[in-house]
N, C-alpha and C. Protein backbone atom coordinates (compact mmCIF):
# COMPACT_ATOMS: atom_id res chain seq x y z
N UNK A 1 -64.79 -6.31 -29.06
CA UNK A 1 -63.98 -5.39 -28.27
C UNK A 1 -62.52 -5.56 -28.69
N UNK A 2 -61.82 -4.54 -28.93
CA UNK A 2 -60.56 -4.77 -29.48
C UNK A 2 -60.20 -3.94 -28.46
N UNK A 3 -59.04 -5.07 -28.36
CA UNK A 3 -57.50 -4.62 -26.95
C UNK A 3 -56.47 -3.47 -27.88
N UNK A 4 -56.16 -2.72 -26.98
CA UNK A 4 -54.81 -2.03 -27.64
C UNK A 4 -53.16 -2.63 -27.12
N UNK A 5 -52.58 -2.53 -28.28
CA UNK A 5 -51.61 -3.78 -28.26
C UNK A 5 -50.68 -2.72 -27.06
N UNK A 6 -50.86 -2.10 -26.51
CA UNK A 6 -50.11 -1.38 -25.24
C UNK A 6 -50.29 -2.49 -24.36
N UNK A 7 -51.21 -1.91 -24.00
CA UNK A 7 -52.00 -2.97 -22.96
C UNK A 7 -51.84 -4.33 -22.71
N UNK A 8 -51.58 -5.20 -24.25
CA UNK A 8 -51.73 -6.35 -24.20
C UNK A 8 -50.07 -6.37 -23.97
N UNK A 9 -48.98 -5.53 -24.43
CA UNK A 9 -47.40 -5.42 -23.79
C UNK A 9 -47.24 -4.68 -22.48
N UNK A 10 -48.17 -4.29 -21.92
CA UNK A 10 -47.79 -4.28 -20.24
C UNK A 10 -48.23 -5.49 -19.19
N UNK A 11 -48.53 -6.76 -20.22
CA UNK A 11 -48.41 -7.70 -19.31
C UNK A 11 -47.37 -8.49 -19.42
N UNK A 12 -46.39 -8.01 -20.47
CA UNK A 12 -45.47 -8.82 -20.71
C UNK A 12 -44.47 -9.14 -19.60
N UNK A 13 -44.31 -8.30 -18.11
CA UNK A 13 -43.37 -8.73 -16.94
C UNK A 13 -44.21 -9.63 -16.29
N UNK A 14 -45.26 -9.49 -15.81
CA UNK A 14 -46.46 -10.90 -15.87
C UNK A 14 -46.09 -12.21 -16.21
N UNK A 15 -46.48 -12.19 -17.44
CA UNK A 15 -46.35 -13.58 -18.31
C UNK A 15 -44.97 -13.98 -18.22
N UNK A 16 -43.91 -13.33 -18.52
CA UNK A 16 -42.77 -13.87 -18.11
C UNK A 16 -42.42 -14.43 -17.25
N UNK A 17 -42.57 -13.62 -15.89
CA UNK A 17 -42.46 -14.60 -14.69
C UNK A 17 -43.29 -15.95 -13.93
N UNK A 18 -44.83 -15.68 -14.92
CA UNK A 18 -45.56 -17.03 -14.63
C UNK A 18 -44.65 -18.07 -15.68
N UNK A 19 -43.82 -17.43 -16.84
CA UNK A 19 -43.65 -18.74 -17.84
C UNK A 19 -41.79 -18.95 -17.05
N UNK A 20 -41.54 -18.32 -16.55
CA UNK A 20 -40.12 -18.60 -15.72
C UNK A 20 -40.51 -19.72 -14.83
N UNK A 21 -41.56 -19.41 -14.14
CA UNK A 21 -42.04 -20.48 -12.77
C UNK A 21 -42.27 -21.54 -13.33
N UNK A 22 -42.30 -21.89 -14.45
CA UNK A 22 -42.87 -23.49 -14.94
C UNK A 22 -41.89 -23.78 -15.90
N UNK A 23 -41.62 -22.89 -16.48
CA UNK A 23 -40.02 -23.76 -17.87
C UNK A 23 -38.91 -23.81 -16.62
N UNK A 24 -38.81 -22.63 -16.04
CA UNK A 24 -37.33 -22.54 -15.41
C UNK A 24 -36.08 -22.13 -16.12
N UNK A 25 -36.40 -21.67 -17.40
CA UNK A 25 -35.34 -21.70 -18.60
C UNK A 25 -35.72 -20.06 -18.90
N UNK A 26 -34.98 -18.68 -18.60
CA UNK A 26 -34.94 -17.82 -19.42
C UNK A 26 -35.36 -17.85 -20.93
N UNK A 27 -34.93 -18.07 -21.47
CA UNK A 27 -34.70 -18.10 -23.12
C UNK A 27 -36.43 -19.09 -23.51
N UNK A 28 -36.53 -19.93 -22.85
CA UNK A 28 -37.70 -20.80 -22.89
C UNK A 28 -38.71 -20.16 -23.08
N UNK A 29 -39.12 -19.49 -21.80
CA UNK A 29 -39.96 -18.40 -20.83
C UNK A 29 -39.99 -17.30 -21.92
N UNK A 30 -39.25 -16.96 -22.21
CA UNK A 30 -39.58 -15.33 -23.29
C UNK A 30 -39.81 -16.16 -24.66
N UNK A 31 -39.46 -16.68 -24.80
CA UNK A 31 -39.72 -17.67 -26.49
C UNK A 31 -41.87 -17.40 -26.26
N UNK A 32 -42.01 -18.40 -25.18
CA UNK A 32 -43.23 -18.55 -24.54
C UNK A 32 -44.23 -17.62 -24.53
N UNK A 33 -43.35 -15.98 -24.17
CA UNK A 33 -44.34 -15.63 -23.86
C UNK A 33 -44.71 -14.55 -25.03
N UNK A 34 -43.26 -14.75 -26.21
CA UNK A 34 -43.29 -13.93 -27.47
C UNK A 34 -44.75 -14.22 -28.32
N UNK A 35 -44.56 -15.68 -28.17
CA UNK A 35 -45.87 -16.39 -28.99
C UNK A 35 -47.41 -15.93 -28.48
N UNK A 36 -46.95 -15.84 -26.98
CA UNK A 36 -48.47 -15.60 -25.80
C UNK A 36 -49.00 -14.14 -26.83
N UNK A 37 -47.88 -13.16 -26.89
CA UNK A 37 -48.27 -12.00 -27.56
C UNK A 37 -48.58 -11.55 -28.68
N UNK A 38 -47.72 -12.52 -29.85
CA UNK A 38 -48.09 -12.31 -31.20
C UNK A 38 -49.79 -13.11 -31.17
N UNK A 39 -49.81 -14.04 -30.49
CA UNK A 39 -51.22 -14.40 -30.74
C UNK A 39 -52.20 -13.70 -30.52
N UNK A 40 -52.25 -13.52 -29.21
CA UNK A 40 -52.97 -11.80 -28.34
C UNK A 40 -52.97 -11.55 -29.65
N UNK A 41 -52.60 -10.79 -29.98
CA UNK A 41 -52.40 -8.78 -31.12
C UNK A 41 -53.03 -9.69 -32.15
N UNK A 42 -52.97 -11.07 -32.79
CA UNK A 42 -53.28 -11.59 -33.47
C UNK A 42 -54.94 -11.77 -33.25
N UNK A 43 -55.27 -12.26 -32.27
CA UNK A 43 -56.68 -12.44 -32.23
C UNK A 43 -57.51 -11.27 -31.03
N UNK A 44 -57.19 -10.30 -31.19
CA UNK A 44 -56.94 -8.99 -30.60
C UNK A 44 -58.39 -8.78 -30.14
N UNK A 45 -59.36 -9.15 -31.87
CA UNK A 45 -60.19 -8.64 -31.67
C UNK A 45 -61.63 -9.52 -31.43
N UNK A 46 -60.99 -10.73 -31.58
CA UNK A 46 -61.97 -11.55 -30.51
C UNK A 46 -61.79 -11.71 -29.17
N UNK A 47 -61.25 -11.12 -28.37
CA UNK A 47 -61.11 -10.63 -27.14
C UNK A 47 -62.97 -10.01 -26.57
N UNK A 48 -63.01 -10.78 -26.11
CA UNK A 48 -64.81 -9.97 -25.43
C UNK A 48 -64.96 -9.27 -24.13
N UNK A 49 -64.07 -9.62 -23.19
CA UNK A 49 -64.16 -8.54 -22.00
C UNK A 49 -64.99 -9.37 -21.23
N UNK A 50 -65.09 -10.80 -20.82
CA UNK A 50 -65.70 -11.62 -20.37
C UNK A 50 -64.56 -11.59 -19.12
N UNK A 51 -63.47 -11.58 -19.70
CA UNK A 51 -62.56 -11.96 -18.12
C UNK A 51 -61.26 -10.40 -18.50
N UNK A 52 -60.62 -10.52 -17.31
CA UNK A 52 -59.55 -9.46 -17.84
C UNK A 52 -58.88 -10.05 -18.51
N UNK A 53 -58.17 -8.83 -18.99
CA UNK A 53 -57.21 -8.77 -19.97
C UNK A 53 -55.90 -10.08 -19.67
N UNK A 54 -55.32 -10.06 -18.43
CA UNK A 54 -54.26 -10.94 -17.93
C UNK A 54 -54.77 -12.34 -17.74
N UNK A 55 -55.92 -12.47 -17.43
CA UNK A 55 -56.66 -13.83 -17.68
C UNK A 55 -56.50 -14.58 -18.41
N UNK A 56 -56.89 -13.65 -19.85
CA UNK A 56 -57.02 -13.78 -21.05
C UNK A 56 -55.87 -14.63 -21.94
N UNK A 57 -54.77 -13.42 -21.43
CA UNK A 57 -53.23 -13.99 -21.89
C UNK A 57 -52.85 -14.99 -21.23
N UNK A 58 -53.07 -14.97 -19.76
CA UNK A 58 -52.12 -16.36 -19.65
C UNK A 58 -52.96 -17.87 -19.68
N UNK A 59 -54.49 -17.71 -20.36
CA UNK A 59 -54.89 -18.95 -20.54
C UNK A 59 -54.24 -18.91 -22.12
N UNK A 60 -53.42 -18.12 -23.10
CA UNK A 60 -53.11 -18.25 -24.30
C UNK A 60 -51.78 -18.62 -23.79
N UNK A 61 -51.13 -18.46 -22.83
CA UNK A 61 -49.84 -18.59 -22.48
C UNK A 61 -49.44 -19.95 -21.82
N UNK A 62 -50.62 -20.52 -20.90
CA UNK A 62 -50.58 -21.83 -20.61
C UNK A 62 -50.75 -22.91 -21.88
N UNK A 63 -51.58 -22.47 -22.78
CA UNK A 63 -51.60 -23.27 -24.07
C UNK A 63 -49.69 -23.30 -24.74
N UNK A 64 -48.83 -22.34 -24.81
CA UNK A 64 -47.82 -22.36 -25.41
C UNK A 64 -46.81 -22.86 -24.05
N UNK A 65 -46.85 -22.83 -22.83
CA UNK A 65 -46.29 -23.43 -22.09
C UNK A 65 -46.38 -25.27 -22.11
N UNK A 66 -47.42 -25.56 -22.39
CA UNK A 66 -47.68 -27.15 -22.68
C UNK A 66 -46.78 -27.22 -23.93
N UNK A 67 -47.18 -26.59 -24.79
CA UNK A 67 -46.07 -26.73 -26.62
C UNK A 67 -44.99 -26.95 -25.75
N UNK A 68 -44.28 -25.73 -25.19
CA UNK A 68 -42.95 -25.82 -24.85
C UNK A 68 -42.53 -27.00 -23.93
N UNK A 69 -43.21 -27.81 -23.11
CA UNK A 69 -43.00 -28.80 -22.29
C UNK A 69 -43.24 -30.16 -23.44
N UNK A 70 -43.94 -30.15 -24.13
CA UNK A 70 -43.72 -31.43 -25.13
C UNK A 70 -42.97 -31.25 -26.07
N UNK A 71 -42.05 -29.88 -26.45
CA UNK A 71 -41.06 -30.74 -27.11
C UNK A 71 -39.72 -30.31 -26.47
N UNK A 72 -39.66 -30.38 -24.71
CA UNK A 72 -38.63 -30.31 -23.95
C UNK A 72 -38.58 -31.87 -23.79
N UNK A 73 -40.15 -32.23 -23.54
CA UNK A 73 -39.94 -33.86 -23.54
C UNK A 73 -39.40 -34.68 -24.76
N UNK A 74 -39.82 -33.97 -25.60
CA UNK A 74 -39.16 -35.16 -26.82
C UNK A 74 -37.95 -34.74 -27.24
N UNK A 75 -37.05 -33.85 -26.52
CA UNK A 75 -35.79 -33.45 -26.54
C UNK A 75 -35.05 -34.42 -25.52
N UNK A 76 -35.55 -34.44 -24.57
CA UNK A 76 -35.05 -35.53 -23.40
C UNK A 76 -34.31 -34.77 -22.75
N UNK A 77 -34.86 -33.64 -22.09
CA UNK A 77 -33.87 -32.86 -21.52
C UNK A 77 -33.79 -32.82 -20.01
N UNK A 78 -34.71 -33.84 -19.85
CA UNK A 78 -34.54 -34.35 -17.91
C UNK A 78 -33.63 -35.24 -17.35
N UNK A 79 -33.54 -34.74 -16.42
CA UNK A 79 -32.44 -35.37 -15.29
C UNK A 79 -32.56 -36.61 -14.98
N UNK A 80 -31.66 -37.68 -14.85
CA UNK A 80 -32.15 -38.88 -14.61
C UNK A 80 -32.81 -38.96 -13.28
N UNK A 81 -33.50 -40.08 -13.08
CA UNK A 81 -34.66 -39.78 -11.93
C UNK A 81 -33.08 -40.64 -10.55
N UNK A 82 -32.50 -40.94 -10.69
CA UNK A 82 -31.29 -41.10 -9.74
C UNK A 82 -31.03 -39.53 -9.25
N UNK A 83 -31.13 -38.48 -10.21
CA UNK A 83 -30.80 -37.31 -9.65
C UNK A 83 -32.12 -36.88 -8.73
N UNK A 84 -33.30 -37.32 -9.00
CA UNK A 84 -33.86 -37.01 -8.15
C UNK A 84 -33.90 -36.93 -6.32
N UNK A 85 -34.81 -35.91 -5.35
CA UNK A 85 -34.17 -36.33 -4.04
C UNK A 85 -35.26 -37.45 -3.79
N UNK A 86 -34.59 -38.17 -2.70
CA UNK A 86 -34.86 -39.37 -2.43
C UNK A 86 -36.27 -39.28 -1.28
N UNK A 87 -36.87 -40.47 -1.20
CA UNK A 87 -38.13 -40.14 -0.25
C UNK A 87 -37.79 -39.86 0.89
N UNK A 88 -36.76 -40.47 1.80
CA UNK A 88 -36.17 -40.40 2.92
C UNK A 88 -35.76 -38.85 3.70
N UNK A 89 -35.92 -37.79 2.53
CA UNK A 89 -35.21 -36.66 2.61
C UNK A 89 -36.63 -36.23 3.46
N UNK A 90 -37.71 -36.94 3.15
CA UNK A 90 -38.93 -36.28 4.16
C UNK A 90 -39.16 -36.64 5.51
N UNK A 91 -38.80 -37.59 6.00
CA UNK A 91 -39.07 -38.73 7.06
C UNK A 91 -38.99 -37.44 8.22
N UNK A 92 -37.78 -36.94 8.55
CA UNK A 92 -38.08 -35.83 9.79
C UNK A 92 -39.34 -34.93 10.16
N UNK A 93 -40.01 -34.78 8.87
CA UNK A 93 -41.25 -34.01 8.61
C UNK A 93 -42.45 -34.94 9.58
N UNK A 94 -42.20 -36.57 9.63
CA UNK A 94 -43.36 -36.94 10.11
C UNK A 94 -43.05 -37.50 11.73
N UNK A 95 -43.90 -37.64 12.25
CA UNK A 95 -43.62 -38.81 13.48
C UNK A 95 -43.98 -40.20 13.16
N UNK A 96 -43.76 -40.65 13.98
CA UNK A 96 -43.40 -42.63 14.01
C UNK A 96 -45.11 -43.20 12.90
N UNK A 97 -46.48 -42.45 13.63
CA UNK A 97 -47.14 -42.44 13.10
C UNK A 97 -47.71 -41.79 12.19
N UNK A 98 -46.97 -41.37 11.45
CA UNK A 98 -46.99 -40.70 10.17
C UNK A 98 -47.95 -39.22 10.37
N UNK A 99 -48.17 -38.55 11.39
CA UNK A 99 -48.45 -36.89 11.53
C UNK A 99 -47.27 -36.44 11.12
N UNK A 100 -47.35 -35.17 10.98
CA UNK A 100 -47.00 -34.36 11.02
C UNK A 100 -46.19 -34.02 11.85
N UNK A 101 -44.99 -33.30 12.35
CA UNK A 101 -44.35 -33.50 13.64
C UNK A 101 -44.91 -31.89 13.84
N UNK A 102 -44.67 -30.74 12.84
CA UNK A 102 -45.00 -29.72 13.72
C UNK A 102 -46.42 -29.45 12.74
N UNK A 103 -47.49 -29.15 13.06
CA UNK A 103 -48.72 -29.15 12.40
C UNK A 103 -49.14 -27.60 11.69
N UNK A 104 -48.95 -27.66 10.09
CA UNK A 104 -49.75 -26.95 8.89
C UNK A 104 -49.93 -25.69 9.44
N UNK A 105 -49.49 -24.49 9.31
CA UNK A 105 -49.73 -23.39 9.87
C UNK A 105 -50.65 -22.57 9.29
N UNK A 106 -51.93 -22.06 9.99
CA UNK A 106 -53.29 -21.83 8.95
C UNK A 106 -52.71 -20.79 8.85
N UNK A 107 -53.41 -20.54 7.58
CA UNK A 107 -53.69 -19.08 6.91
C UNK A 107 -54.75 -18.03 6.75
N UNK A 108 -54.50 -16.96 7.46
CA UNK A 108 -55.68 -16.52 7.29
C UNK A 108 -56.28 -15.93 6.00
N UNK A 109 -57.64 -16.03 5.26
CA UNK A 109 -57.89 -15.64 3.95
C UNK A 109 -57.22 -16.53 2.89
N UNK A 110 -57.43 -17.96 2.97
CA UNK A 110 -56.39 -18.44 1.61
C UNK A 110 -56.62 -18.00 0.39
N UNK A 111 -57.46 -17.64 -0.20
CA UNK A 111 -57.77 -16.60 -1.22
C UNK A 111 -57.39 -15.96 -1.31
N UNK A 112 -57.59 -14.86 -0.52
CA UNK A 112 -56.48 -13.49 -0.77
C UNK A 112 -55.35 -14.06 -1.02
N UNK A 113 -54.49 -15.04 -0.24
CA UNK A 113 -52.80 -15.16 0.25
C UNK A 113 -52.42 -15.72 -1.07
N UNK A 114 -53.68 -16.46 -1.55
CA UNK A 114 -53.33 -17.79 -3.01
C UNK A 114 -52.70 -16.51 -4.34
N UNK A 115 -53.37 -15.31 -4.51
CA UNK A 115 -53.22 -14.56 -5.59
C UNK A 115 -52.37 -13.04 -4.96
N UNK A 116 -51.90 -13.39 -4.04
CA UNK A 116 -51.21 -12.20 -3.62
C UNK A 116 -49.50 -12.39 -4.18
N UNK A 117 -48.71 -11.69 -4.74
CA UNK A 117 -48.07 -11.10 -5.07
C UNK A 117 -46.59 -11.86 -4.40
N UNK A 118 -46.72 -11.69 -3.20
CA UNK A 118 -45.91 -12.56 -2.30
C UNK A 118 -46.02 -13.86 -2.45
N UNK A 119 -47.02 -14.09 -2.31
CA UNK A 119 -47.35 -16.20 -2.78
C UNK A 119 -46.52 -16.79 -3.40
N UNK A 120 -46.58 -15.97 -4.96
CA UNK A 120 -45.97 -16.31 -6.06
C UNK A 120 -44.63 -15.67 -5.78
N UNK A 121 -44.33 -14.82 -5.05
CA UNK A 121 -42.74 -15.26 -5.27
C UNK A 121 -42.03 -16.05 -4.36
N UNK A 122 -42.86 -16.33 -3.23
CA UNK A 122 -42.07 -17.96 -2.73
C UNK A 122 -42.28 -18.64 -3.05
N UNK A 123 -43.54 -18.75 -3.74
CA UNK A 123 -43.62 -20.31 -4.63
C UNK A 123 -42.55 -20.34 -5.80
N UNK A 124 -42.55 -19.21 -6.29
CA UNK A 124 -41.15 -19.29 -7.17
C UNK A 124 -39.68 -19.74 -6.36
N UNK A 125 -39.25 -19.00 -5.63
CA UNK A 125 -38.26 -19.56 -4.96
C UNK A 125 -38.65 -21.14 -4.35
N UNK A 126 -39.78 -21.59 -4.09
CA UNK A 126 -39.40 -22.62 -3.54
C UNK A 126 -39.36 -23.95 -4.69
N UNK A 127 -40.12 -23.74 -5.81
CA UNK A 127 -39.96 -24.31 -6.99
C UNK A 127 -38.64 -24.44 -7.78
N UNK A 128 -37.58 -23.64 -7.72
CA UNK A 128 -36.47 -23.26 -8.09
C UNK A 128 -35.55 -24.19 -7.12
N UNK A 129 -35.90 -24.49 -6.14
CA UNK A 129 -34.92 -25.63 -5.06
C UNK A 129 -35.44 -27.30 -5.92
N UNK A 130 -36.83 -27.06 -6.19
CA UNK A 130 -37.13 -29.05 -6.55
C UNK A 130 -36.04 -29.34 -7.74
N UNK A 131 -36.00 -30.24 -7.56
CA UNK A 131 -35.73 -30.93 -9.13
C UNK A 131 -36.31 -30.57 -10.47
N UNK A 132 -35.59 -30.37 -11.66
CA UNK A 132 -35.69 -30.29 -12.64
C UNK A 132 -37.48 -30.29 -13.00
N UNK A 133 -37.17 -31.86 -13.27
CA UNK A 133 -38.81 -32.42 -13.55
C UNK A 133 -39.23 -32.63 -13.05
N UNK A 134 -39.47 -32.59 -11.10
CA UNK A 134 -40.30 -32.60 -10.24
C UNK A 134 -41.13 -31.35 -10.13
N UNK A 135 -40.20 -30.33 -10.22
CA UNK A 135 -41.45 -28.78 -10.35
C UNK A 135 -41.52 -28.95 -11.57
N UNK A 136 -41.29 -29.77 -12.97
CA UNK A 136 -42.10 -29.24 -14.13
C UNK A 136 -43.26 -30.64 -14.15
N UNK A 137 -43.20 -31.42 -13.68
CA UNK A 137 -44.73 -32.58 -13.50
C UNK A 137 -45.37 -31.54 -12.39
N UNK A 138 -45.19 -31.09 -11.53
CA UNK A 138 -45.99 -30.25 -10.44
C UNK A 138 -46.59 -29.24 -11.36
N UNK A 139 -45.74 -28.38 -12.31
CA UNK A 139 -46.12 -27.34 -12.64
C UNK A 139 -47.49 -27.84 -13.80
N UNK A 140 -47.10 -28.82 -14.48
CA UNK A 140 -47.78 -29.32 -15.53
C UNK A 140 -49.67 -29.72 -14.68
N UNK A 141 -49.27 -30.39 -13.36
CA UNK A 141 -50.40 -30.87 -12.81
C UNK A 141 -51.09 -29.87 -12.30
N UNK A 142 -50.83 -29.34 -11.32
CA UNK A 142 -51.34 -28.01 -10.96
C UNK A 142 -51.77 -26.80 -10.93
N UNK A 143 -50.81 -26.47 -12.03
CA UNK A 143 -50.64 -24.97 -12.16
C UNK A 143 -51.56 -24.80 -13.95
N UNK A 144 -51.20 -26.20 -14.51
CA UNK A 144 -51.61 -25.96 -15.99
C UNK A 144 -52.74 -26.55 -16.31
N UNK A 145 -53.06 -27.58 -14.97
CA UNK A 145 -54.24 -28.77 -14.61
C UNK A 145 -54.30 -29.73 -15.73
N UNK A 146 -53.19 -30.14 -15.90
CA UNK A 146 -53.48 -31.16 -16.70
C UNK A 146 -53.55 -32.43 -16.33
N UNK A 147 -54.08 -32.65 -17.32
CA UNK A 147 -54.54 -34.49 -16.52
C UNK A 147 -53.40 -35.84 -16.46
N UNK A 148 -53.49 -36.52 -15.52
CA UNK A 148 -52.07 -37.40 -15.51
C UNK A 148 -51.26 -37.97 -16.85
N UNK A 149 -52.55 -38.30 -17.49
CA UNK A 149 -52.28 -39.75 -18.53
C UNK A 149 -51.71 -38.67 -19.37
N UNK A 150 -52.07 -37.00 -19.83
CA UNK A 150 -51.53 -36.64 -20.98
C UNK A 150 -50.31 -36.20 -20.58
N UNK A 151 -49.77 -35.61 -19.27
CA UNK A 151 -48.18 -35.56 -18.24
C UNK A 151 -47.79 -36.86 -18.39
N UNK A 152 -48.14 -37.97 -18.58
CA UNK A 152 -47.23 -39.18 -18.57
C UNK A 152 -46.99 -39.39 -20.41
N UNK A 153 -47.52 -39.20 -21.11
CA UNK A 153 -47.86 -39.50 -22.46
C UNK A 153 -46.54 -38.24 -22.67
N UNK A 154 -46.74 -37.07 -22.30
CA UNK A 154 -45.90 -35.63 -22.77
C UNK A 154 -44.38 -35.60 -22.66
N UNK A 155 -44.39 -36.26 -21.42
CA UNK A 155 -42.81 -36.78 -20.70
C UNK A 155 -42.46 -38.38 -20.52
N UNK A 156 -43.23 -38.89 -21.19
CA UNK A 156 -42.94 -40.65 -21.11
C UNK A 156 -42.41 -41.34 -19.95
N UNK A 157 -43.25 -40.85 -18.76
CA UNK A 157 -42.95 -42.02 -17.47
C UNK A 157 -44.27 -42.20 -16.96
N UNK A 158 -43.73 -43.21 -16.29
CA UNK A 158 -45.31 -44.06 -15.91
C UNK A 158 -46.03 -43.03 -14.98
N UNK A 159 -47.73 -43.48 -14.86
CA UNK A 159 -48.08 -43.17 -14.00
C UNK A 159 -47.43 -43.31 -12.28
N UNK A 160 -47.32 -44.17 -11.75
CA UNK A 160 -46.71 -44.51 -10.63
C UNK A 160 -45.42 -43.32 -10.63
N UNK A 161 -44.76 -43.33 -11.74
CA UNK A 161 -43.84 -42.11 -11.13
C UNK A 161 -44.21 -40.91 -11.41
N UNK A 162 -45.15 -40.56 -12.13
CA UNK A 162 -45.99 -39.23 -12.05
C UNK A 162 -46.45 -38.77 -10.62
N UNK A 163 -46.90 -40.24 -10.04
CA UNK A 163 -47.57 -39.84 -8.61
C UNK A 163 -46.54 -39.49 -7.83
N UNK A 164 -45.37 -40.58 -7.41
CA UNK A 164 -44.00 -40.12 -6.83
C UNK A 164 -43.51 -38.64 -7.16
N UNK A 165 -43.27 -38.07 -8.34
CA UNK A 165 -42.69 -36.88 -8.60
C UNK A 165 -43.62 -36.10 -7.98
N UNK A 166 -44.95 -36.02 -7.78
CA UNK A 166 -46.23 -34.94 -7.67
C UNK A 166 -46.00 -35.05 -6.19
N UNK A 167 -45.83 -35.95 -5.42
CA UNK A 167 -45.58 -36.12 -4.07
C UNK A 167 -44.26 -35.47 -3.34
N UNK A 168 -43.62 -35.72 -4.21
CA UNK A 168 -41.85 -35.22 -3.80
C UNK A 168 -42.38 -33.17 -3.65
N UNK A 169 -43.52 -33.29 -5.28
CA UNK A 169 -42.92 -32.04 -5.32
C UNK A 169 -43.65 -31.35 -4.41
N UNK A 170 -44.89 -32.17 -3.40
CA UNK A 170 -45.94 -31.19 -2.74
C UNK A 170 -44.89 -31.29 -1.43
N UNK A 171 -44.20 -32.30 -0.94
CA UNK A 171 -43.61 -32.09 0.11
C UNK A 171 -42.21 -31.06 0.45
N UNK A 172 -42.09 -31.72 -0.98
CA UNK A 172 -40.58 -29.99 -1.11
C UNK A 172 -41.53 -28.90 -0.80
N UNK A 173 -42.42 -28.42 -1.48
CA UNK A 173 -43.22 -27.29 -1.16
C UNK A 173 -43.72 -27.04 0.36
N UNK A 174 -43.98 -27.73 0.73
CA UNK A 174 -44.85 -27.64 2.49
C UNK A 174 -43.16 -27.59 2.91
N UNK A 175 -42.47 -27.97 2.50
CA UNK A 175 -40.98 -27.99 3.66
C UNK A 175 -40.53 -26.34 3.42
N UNK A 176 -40.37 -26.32 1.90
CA UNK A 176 -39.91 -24.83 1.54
C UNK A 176 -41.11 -23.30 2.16
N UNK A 177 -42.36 -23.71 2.26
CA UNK A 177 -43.25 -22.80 2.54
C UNK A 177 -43.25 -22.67 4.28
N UNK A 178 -43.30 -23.71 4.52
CA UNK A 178 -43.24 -23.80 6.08
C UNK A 178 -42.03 -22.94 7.02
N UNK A 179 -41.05 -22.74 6.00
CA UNK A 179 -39.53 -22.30 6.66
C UNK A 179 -39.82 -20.54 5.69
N UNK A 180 -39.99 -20.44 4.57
CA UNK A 180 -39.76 -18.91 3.88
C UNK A 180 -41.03 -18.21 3.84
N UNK A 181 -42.11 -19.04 3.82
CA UNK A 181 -43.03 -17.85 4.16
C UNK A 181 -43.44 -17.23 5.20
N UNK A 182 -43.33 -18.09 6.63
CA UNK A 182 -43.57 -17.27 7.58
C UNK A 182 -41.93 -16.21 7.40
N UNK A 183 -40.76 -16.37 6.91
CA UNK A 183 -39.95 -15.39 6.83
C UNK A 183 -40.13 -14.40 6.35
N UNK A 184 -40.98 -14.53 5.32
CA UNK A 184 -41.44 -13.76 4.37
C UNK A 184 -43.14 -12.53 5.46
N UNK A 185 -43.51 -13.29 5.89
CA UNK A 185 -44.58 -12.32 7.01
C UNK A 185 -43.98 -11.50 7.71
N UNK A 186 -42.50 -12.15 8.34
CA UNK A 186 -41.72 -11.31 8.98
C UNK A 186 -40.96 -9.69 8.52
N UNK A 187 -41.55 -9.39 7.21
CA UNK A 187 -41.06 -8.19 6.72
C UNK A 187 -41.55 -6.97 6.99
């Protein structure tokens, strides 16, 4: 089945903004997603129609997002972890016995809400508040599923602070989601 290279350039506002949410770098992000496309049009026609079309690209696009994160790492272009925020910045979030002080607000349909349109752009905004390399170890773990040891190997810090950064960055997130998305329902 061969794609028509239209098609495969009307996902290009797509891919951009998934490769914005994880470099954080303009210039990065389109570098990223130039390659996502010459490859597409390149292997056009082994394309089978097994998954869609946008599927397609951004599992070619998560492959060039990892490139671009290993040689941001071997550039050394992160913040010292002193710049990082500190654990303490969470403590109001819990009570004495470590709950929750105000409790997880369900969602109805997390499926639907996970791929809806809105999701992703507060998760963008709220990713855009963490630290440098706290949303890019989050983004690397989560979003790209990669496994610890090759995030610690890619960016050269230990496990133990892989776990710390992954922690910082789920609690920035529950703090940032908890306050802008119900703002965000409010529209």
């Amino acid at each position: 089945m061969t794609v028509d290279p239209q098609a495969i350039e009307q996902e290009r506002p797509y891919l951009l903004r998934y490769a914005l949410a994880q470099l954080r770098e303009r210039d990065a992000a389109e570098e990223a997603v130039q390659e996502t496309l010459l490859a597409a049009l390149e292997a056009r026609d082994g394309f089978s129609g097994k998954s869609t079309l946008r599927t397609w690209l951004t599992s070619i696009l998560r492959f060039k997002l990892i490139d671009a994160l290993r040689r941001k790492g071997k550039e050394k272009l992160f913040e010292s972890l002193d710049e990082e925020c500190d654990d303490g910045d969470f403590d109001g979030l819990f009570t004495q016995d470590g709950h929750w002080r105000e409790p997880v607000r369900a969602w109805s349909g997390p499926e639907s809400q996970l791929v809806s349109k809105q999701f992703w752009q507060v998760f963008e905004e709220c990713s855009k508040v963490m630290p440098r390399r706290t949303a890019m170890v989050f983004a690397m773990r989560e979003v790209m599923g990669m496994e610890i040891a090759d995030i610690c190997n890619n960016l050269e810090i230990t496990a133990t602070n892989c776990s710390v950064l992954l922690y910082r960055a789920r609690m920035s997130l529950r703090e940032c989601f908890s306050t802008r998305w119900s703002r965000e329902d409010e529209r």
